[in-house]
N, C-alpha and C. Protein backbone atom coordinates (compact mmCIF):
# COMPACT_ATOMS: atom_id res chain seq x y z
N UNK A 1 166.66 93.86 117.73
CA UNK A 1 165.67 94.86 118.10
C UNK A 1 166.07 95.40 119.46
N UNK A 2 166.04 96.87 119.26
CA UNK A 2 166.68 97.30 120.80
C UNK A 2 165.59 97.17 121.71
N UNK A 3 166.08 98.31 123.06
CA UNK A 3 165.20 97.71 123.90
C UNK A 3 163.71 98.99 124.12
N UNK A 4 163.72 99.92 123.43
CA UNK A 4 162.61 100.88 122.99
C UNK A 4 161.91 100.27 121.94
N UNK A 5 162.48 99.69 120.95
CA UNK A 5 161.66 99.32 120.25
C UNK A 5 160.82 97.66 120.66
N UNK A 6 161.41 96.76 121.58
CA UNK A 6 160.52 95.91 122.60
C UNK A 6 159.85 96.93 123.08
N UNK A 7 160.06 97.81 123.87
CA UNK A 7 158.63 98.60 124.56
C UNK A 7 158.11 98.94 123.86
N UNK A 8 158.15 99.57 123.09
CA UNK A 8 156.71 100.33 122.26
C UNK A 8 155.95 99.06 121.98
N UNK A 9 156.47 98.02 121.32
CA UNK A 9 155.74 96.85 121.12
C UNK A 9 154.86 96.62 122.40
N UNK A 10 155.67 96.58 123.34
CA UNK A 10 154.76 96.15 124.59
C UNK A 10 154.13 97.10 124.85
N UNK A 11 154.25 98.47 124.43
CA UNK A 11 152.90 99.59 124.52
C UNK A 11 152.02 99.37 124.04
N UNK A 12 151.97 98.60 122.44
CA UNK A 12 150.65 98.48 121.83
C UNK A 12 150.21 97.29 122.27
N UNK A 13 150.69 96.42 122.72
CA UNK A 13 149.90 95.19 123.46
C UNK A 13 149.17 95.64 124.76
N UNK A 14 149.63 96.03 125.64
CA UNK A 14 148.92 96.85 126.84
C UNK A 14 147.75 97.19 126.07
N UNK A 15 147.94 98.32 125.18
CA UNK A 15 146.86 99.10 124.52
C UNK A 15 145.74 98.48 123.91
N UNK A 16 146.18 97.21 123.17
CA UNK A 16 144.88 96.74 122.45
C UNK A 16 144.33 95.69 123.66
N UNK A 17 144.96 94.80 125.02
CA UNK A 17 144.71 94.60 126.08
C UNK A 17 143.45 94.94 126.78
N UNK A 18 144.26 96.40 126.86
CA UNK A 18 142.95 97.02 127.61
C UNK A 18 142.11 97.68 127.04
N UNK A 19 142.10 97.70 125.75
CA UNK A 19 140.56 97.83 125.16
C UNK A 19 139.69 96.91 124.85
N UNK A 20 140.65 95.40 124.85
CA UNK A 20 139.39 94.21 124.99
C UNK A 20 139.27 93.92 126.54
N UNK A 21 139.83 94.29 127.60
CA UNK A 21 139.48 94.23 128.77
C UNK A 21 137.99 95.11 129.43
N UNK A 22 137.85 96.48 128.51
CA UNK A 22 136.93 97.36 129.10
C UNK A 22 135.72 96.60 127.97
N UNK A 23 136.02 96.18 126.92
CA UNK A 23 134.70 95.81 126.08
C UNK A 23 134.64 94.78 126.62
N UNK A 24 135.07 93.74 127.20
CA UNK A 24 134.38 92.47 127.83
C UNK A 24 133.54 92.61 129.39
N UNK A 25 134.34 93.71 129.86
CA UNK A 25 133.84 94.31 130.82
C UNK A 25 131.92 95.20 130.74
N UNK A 26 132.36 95.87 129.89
CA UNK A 26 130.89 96.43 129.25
C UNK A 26 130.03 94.80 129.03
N UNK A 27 130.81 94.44 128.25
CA UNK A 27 129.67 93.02 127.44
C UNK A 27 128.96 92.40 128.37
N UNK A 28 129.84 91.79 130.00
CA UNK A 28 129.04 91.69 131.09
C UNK A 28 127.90 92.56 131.67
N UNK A 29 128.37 93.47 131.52
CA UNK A 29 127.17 94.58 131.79
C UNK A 29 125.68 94.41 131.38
N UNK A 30 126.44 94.51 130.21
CA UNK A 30 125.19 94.90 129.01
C UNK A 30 124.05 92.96 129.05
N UNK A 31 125.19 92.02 129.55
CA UNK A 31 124.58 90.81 129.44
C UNK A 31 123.52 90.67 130.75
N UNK A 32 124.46 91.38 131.46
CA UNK A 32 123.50 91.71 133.20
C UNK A 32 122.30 92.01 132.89
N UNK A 33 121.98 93.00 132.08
CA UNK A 33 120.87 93.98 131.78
C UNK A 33 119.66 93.08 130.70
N UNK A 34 120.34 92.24 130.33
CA UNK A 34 119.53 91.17 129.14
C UNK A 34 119.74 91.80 127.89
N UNK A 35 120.49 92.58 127.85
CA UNK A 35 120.62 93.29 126.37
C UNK A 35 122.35 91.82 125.29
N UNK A 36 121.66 90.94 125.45
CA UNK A 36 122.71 90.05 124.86
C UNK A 36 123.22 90.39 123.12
N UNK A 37 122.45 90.97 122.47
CA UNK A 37 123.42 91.25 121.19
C UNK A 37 123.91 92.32 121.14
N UNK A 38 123.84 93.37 122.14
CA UNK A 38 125.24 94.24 122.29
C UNK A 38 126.01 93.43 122.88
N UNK A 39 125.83 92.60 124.07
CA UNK A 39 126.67 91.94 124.69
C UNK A 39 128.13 91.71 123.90
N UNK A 40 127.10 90.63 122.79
CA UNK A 40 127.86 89.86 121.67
C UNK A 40 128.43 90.51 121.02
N UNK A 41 128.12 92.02 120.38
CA UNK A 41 128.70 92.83 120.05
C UNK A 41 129.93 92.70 120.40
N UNK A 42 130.62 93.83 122.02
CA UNK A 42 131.37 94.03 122.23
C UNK A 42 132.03 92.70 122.64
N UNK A 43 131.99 91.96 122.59
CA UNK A 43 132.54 90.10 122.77
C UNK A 43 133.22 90.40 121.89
N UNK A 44 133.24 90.86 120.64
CA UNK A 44 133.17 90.15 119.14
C UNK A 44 134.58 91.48 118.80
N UNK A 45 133.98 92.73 119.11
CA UNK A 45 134.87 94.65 119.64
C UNK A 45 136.32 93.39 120.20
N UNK A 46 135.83 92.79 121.49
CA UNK A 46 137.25 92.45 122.11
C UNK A 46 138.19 91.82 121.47
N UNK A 47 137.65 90.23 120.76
CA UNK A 47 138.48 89.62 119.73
C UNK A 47 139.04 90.10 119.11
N UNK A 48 138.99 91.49 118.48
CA UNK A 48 139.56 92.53 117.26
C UNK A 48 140.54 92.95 117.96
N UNK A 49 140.40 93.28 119.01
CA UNK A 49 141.92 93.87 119.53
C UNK A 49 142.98 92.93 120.16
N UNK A 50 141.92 91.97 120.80
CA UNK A 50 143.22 90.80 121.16
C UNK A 50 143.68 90.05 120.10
N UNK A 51 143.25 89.90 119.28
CA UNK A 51 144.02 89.71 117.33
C UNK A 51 145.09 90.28 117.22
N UNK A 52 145.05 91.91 117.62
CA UNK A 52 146.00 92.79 116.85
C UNK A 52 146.63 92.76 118.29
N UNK A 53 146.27 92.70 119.52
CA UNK A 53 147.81 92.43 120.72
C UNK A 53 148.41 90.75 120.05
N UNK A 54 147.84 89.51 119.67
CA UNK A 54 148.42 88.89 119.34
C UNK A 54 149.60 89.10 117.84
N UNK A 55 148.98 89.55 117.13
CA UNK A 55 149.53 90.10 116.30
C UNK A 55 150.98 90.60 116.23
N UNK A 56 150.94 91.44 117.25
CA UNK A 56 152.05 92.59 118.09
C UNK A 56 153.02 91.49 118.14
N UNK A 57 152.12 90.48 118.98
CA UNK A 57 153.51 89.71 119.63
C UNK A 57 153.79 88.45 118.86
N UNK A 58 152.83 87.88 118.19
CA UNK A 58 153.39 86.65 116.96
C UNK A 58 154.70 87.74 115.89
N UNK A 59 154.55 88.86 115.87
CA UNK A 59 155.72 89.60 114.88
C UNK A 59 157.45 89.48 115.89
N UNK A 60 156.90 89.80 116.81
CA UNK A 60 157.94 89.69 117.89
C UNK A 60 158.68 88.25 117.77
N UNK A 61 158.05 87.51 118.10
CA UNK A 61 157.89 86.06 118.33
C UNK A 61 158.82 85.68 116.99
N UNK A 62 158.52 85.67 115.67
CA UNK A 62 158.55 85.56 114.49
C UNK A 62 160.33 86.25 114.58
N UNK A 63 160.37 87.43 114.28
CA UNK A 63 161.63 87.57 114.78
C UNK A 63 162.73 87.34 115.15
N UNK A 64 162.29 86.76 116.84
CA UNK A 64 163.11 85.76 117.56
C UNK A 64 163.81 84.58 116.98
N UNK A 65 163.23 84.41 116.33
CA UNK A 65 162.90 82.50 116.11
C UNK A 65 163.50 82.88 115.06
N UNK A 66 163.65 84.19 113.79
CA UNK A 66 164.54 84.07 112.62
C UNK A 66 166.06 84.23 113.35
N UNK A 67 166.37 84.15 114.83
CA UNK A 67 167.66 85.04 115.24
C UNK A 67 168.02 85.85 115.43
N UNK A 68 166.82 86.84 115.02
CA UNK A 68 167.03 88.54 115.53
C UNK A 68 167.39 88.56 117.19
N UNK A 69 168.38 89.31 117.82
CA UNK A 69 168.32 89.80 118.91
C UNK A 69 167.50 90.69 119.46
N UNK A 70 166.32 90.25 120.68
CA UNK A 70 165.48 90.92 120.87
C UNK A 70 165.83 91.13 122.05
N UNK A 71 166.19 92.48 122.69
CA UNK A 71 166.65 92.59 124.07
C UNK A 71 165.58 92.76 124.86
N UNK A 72 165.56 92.37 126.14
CA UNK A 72 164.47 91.69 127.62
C UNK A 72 164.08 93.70 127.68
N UNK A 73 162.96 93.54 128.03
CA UNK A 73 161.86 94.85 128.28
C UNK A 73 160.74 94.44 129.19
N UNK A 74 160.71 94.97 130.63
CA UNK A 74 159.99 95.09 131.67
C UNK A 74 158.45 95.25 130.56
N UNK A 75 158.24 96.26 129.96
CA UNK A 75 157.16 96.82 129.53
C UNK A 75 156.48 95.54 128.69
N UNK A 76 157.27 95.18 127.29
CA UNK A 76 156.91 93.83 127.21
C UNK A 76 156.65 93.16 128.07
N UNK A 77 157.10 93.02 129.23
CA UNK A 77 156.53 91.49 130.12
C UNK A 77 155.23 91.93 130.63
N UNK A 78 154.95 93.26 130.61
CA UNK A 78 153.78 93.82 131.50
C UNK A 78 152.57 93.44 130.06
N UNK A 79 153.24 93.77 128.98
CA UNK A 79 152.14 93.58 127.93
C UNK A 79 151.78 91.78 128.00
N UNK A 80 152.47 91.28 128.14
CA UNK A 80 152.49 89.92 127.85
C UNK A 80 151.36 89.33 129.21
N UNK A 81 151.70 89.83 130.20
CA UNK A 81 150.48 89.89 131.75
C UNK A 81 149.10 90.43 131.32
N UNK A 82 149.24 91.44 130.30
CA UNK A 82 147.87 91.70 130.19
C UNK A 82 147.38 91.15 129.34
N UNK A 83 147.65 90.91 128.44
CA UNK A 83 146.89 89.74 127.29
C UNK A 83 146.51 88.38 127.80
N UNK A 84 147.43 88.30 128.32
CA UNK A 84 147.29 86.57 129.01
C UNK A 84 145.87 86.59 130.02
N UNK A 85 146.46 87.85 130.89
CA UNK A 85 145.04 88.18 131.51
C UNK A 85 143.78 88.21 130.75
N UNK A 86 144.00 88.88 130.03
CA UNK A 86 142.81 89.72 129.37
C UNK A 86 142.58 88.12 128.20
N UNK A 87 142.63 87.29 128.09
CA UNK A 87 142.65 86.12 126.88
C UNK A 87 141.46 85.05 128.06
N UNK A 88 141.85 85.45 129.76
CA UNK A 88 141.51 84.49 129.96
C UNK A 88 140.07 84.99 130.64
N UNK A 89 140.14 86.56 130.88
CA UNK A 89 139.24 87.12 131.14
C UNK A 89 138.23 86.68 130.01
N UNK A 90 138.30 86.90 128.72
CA UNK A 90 137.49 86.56 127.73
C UNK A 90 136.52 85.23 127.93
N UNK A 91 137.64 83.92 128.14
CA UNK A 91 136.65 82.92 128.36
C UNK A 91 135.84 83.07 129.46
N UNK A 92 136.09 83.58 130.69
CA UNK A 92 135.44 83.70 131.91
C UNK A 92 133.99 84.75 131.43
N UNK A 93 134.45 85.47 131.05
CA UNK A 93 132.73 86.55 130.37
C UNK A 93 131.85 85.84 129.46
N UNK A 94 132.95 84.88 128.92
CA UNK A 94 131.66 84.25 128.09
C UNK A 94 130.87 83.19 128.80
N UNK A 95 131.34 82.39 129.79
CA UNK A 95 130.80 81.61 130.29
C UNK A 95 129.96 82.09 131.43
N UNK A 96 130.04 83.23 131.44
CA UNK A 96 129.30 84.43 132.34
C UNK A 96 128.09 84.91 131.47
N UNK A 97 128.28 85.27 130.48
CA UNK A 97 127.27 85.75 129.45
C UNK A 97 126.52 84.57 129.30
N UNK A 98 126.57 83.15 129.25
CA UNK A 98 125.50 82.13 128.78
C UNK A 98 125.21 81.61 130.13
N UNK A 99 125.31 81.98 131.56
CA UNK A 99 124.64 82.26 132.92
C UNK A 99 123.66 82.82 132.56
N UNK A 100 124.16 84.32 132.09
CA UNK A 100 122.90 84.99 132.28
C UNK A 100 121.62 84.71 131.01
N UNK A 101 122.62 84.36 129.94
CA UNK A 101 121.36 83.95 129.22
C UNK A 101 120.25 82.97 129.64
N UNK A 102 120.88 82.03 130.34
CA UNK A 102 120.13 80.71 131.26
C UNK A 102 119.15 81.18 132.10
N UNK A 103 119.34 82.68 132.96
CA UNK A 103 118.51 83.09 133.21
C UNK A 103 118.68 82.97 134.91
């Protein structure tokens, strides 16, 4: 796999990243406000996309491991920072969201 086709990969990981980054972001919000089953909602919005960034990269991964040559991509590593981020952001909102449910 050349090294455009590692980036684009690491484009759609960024991408589905930061759309469970802004819905966990909202979900705090919305948990701030006491509105907890939108909260849960977009909790639930985020998992769907960090699925399909995992996704992205278990295919990658998968790949590798058959011996495909996958050449090194900055952009991939940036995708790989944001998921990781964004995976751990997740647990941190949730344990934020049952704060506020506590009250």
């Amino acid at each position: 796999m050349n090294k455009d086709e590692v980036g684009m990969i690491g484009f759609e990981i960024v991408a589905y990243a930061g759309e469970a980054r802004s819905k966990l972001l909202d979900a705090l919000n919305k948990a701030k406000d006491g509105d907890f089953d939108e909260a849960e909602r977009l909790v639930a919005e985020a998992e769907e996309a960090i699925v399909g960034a995992h996704n992205a990269q278990t295919d990658l991964l998968a790949k590798e491991a058959s011996g495909e040559e996958i050449e090194y991509s900055v952009i991939m590593m940036h995708g790989q920072d944001h998921l990781m981020t964004t995976i751990l952001l997740k647990d941190l909102i949730n344990h934020l969201i049952g704060f506020y449910k506590k009250g």
